[in-house]
C-alpha atoms as a PDB file:
ATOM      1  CA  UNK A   1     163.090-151.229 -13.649  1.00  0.00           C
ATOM      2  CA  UNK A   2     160.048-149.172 -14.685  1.00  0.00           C
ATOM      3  CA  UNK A   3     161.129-145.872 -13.443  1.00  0.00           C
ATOM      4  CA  UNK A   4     164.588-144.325 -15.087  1.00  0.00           C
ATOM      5  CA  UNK A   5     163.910-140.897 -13.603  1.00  0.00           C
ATOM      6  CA  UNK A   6     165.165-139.472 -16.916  1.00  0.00           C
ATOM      7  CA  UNK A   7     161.674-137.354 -17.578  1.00  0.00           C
ATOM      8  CA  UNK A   8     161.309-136.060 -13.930  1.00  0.00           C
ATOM      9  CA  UNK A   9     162.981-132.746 -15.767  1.00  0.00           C
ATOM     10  CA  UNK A  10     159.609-132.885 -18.094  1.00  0.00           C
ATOM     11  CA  UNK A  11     161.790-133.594 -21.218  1.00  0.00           C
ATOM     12  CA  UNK A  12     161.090-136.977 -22.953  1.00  0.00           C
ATOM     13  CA  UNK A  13     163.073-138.862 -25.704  1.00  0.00           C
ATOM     14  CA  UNK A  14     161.969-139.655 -29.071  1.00  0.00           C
ATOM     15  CA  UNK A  15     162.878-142.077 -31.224  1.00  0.00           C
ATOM     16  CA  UNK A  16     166.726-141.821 -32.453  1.00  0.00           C
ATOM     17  CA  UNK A  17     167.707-139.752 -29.097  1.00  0.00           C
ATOM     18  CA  UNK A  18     166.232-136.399 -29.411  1.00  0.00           C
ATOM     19  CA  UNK A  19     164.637-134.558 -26.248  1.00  0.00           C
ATOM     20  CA  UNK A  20     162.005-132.491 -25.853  1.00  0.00           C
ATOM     21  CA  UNK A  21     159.954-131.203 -23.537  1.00  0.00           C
ATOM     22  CA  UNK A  22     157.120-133.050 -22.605  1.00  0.00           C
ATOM     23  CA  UNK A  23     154.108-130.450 -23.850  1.00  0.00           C
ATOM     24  CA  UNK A  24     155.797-130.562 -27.228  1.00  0.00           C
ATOM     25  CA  UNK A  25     152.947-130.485 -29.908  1.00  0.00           C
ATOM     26  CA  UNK A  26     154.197-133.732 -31.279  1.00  0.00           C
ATOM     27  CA  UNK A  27     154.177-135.607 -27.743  1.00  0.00           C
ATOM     28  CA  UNK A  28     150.568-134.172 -26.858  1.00  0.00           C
ATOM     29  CA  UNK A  29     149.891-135.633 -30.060  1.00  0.00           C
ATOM     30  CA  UNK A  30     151.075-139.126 -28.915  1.00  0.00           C
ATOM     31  CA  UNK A  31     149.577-139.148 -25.891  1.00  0.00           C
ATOM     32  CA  UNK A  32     146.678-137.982 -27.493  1.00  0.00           C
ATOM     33  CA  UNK A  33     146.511-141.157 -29.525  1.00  0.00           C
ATOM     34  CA  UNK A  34     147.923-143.302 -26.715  1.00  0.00           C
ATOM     35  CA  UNK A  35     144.795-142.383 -24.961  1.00  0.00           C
ATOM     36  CA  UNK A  36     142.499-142.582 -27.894  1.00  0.00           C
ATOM     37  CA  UNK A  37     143.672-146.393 -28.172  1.00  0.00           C
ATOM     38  CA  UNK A  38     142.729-147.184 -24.462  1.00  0.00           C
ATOM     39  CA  UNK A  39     139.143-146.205 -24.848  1.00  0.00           C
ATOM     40  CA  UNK A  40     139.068-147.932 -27.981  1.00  0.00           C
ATOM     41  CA  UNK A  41     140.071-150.747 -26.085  1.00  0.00           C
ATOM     42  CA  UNK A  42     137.278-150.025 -23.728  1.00  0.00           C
ATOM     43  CA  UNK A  43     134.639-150.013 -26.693  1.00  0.00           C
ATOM     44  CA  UNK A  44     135.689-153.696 -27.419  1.00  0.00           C
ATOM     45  CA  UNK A  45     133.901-154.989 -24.818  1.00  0.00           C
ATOM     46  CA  UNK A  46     130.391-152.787 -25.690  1.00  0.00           C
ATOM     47  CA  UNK A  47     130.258-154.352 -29.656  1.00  0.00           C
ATOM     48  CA  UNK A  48     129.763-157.251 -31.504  1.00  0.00           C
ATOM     49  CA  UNK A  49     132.822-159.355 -33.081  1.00  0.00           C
ATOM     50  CA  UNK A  50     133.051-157.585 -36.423  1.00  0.00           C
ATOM     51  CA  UNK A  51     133.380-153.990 -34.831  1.00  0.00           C
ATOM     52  CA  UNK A  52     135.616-155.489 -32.367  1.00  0.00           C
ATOM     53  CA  UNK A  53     138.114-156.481 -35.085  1.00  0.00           C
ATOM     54  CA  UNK A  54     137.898-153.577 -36.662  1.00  0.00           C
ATOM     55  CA  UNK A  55     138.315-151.563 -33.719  1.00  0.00           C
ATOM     56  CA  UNK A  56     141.597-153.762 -32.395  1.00  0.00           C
ATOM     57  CA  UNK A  57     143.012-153.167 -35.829  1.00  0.00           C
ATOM     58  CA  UNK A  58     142.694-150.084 -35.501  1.00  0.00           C
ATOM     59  CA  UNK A  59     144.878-150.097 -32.234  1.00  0.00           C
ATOM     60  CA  UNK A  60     146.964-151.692 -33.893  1.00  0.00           C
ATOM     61  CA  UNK A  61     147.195-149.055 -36.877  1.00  0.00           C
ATOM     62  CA  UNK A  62     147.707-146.080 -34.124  1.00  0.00           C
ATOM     63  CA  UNK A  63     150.283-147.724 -32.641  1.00  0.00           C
ATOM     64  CA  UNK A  64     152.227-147.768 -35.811  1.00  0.00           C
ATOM     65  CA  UNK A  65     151.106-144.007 -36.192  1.00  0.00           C
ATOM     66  CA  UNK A  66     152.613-142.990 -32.712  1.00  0.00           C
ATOM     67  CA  UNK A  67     155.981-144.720 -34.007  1.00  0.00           C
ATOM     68  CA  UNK A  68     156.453-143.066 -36.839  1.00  0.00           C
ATOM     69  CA  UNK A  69     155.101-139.513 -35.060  1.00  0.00           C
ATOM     70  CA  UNK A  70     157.959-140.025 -32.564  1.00  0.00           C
ATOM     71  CA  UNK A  71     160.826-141.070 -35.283  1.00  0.00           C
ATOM     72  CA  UNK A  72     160.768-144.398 -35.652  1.00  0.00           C
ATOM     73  CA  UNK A  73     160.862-145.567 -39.053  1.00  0.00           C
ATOM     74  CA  UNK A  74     157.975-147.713 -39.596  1.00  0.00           C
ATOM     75  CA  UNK A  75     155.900-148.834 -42.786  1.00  0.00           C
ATOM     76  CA  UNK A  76     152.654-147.057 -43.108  1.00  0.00           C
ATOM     77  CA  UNK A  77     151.328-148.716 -45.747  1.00  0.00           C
ATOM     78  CA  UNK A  78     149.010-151.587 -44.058  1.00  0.00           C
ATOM     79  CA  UNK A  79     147.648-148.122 -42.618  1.00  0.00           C
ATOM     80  CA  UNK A  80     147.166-146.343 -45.681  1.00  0.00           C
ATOM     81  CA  UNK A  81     145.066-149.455 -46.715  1.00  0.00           C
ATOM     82  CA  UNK A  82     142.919-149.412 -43.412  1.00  0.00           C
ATOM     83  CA  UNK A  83     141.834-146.722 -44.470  1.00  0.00           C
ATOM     84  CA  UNK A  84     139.482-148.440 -47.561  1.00  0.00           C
ATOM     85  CA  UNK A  85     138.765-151.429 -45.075  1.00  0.00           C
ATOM     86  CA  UNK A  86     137.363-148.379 -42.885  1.00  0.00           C
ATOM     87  CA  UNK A  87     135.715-146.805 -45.215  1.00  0.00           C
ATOM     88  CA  UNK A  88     133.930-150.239 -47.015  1.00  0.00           C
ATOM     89  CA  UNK A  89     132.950-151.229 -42.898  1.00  0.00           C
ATOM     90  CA  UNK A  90     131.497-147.306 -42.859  1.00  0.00           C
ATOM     91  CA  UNK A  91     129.524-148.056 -46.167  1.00  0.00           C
ATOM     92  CA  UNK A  92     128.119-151.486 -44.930  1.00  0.00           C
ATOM     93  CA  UNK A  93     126.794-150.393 -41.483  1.00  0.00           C
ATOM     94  CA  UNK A  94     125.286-146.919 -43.180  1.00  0.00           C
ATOM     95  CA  UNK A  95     123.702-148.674 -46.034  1.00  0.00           C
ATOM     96  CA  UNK A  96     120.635-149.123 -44.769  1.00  0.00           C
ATOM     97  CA  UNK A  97     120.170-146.104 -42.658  1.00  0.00           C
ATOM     98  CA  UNK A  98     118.270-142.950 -42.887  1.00  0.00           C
ATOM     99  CA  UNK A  99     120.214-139.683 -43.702  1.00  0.00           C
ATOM    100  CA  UNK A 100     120.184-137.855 -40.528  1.00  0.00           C
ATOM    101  CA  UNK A 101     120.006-134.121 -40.217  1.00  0.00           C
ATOM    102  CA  UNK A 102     120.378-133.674 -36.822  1.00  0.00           C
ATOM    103  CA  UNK A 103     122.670-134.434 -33.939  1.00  0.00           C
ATOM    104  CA  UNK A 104     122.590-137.450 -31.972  1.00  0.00           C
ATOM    105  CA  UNK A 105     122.297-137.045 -27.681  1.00  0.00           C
ATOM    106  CA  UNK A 106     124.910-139.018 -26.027  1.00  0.00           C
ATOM    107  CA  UNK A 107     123.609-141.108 -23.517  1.00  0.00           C
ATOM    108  CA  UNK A 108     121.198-142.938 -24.961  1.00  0.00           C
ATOM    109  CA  UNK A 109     123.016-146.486 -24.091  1.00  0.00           C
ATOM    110  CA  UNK A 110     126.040-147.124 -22.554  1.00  0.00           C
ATOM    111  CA  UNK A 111     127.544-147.998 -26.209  1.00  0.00           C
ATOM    112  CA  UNK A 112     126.261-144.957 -27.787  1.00  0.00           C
ATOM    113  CA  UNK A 113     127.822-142.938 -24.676  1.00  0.00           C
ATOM    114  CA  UNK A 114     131.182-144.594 -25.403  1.00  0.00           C
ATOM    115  CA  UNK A 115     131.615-144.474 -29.067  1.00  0.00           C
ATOM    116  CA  UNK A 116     130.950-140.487 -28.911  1.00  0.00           C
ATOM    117  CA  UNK A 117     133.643-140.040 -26.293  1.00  0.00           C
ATOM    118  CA  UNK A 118     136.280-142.182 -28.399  1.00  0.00           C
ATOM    119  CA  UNK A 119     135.157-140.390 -31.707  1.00  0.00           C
ATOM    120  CA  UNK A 120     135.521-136.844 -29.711  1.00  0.00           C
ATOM    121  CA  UNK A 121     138.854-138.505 -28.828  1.00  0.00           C
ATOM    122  CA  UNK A 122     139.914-138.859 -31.484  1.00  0.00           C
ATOM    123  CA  UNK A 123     139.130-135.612 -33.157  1.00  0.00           C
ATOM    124  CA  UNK A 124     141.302-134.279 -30.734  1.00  0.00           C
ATOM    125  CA  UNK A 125     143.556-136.097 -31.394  1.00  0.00           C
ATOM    126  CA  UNK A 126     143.254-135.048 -35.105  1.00  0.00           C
ATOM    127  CA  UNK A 127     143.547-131.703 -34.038  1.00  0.00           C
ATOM    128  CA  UNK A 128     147.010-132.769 -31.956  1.00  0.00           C
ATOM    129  CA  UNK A 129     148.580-133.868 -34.947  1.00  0.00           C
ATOM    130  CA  UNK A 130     146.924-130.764 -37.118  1.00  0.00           C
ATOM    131  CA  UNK A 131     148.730-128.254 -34.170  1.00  0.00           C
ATOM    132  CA  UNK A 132     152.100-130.363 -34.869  1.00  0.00           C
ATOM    133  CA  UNK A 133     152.580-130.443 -38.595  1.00  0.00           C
ATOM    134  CA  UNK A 134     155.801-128.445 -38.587  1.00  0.00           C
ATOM    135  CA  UNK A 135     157.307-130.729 -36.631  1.00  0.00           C
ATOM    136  CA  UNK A 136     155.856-133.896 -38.505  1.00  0.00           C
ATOM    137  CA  UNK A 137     157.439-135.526 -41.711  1.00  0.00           C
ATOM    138  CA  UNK A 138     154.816-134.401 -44.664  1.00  0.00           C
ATOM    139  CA  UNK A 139     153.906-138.274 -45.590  1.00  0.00           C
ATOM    140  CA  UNK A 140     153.416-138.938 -41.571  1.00  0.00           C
ATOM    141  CA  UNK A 141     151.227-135.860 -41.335  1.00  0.00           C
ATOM    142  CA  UNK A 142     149.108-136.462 -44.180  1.00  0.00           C
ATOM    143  CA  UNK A 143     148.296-140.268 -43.544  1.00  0.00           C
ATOM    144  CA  UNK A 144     147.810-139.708 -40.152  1.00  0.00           C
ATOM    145  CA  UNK A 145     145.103-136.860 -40.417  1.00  0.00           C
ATOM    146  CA  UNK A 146     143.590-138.525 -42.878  1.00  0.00           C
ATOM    147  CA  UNK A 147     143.075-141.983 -40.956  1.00  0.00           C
ATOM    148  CA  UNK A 148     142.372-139.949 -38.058  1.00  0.00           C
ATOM    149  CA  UNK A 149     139.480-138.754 -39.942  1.00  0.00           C
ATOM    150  CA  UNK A 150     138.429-141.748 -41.287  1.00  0.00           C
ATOM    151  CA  UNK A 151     138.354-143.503 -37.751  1.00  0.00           C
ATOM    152  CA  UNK A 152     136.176-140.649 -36.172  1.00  0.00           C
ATOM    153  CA  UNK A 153     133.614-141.581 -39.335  1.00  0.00           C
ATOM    154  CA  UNK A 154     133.881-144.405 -38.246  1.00  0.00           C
ATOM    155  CA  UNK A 155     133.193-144.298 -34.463  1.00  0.00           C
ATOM    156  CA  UNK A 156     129.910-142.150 -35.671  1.00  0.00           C
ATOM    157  CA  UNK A 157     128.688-145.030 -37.997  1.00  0.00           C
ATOM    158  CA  UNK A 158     129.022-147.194 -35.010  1.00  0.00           C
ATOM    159  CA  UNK A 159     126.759-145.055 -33.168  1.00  0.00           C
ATOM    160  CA  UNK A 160     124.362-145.311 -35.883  1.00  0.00           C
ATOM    161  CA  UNK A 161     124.561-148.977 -35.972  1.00  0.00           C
ATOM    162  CA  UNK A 162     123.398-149.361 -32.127  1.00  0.00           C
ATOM    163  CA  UNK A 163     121.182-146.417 -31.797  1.00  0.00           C
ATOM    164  CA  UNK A 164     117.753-147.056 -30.741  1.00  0.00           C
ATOM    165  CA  UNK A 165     115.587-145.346 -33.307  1.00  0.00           C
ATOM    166  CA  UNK A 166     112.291-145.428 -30.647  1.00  0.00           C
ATOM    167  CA  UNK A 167     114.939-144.289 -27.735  1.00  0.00           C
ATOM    168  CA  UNK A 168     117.712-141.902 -29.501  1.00  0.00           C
ATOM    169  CA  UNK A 169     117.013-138.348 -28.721  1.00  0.00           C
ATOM    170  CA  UNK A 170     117.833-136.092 -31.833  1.00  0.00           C
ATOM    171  CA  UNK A 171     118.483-132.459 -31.311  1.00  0.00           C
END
C-alpha cells in the first residue's frame, strides 16, 4: 500500500526510527535534493550523451547523499571521487571558452533556461544542508556541501557549453 498514514501528523521517520517533524532542517534538506534530482532528470533529455551521463551519475551520487543525510549508513566514497570526475568534465567543457565577466540571461534556449533553474536548485539546496549542519554528521556535512558546490559549477559550465555566443544576452 502506498499510503501508511503515519506522516498525516507532519512527523516523518528517518533512517534507524527517529521522528521528526517534517520542516526539520535536515528533511527540507532532502527534499531539497529529492527535487534537485528530478529536474536533473529533466535536463537529460535537453543534452548530449556525455552530459547526460554525467548528469545521471550525479542522481545517482544525491541519492546516496539523501541516505546518509537521513541515517542510513552508506559509503560516500564513489561520491567523494565524483567530485574530480566533475571537476575534470568542468575543465574540458571551459577550456576553450572566454572568461566571462558578466552574468548570463536565462532564457536564451530552452537548455540554457533549464540548467540555471537546476543549478539555482541546487544552491538551495546547498544552502538546506548549510542551515542543517548541527544536525548532520561532520564527514556527511562536509562532502555534501562540497559536491553540492561542485555540481552547481557544474550546471553553469553546461550553460556555457550550449550558449549561443551571437544570441546570449549578457548583463
Amino acid at each position: 500500500m502506498i499510503y501508511t498514514k503515519k506522516g498525516d501528523t507532519g512527523t516523518t521517520t528517518l533512517f534507524g526510527g527517529k521522528k521528526v517533524s517534517k520542516d526539520n532542517p535536515v528533511i527540507e534538506a532532502i527534499g531539497t535534493i529529492d527535487e534537485l534530482t528530478s529536474f536533473l532528470g529533466h535536463l537529460t533529455h535537453k543534452v548530449g550523451k556525455d552530459d547526460k551521463d554525467v548528469i545521471v551519475g550525479a542522481q545517482k551520487d544525491l541519492y546516496l547523499i539523501m541516505a546518509s543525510l537521513s541515517g542510513a549508513e552508506t559509503d560516500l566514497e564513489s561520491v567523494n571521487n565524483s567530485v574530480k570526475k566533475i571537476e575534470q568534465y568542468i575543465d574540458k567543457i571551459l577550456s576553450n571558452r572566454l572568461q566571462l565577466n558578466r552574468f548570463i540571461l536565462p532564457g536564451q534556449a530552452p537548455v540554457i533556461t533549464l540548467s540555471h533553474i537546476v543549478r539555482s536548485i541546487c544552491r538551495r539546496a546547498e544552502r538546506r544542508i548549510v542551515a542543517a549542519k548541527k544536525e548532520i554528521k561532520p564527514e556527511v556535512f562536509s562532502l555534501s556541501v562540497k559536491y553540492l558546490n561542485r555540481l552547481s559549477d557544474f550546471l553553469y559550465a553546461l550553460t556555457r557549453k550550449y550558449e549561443k555566443k551571437d544570441k546570449t544576452v549578457l548583463v
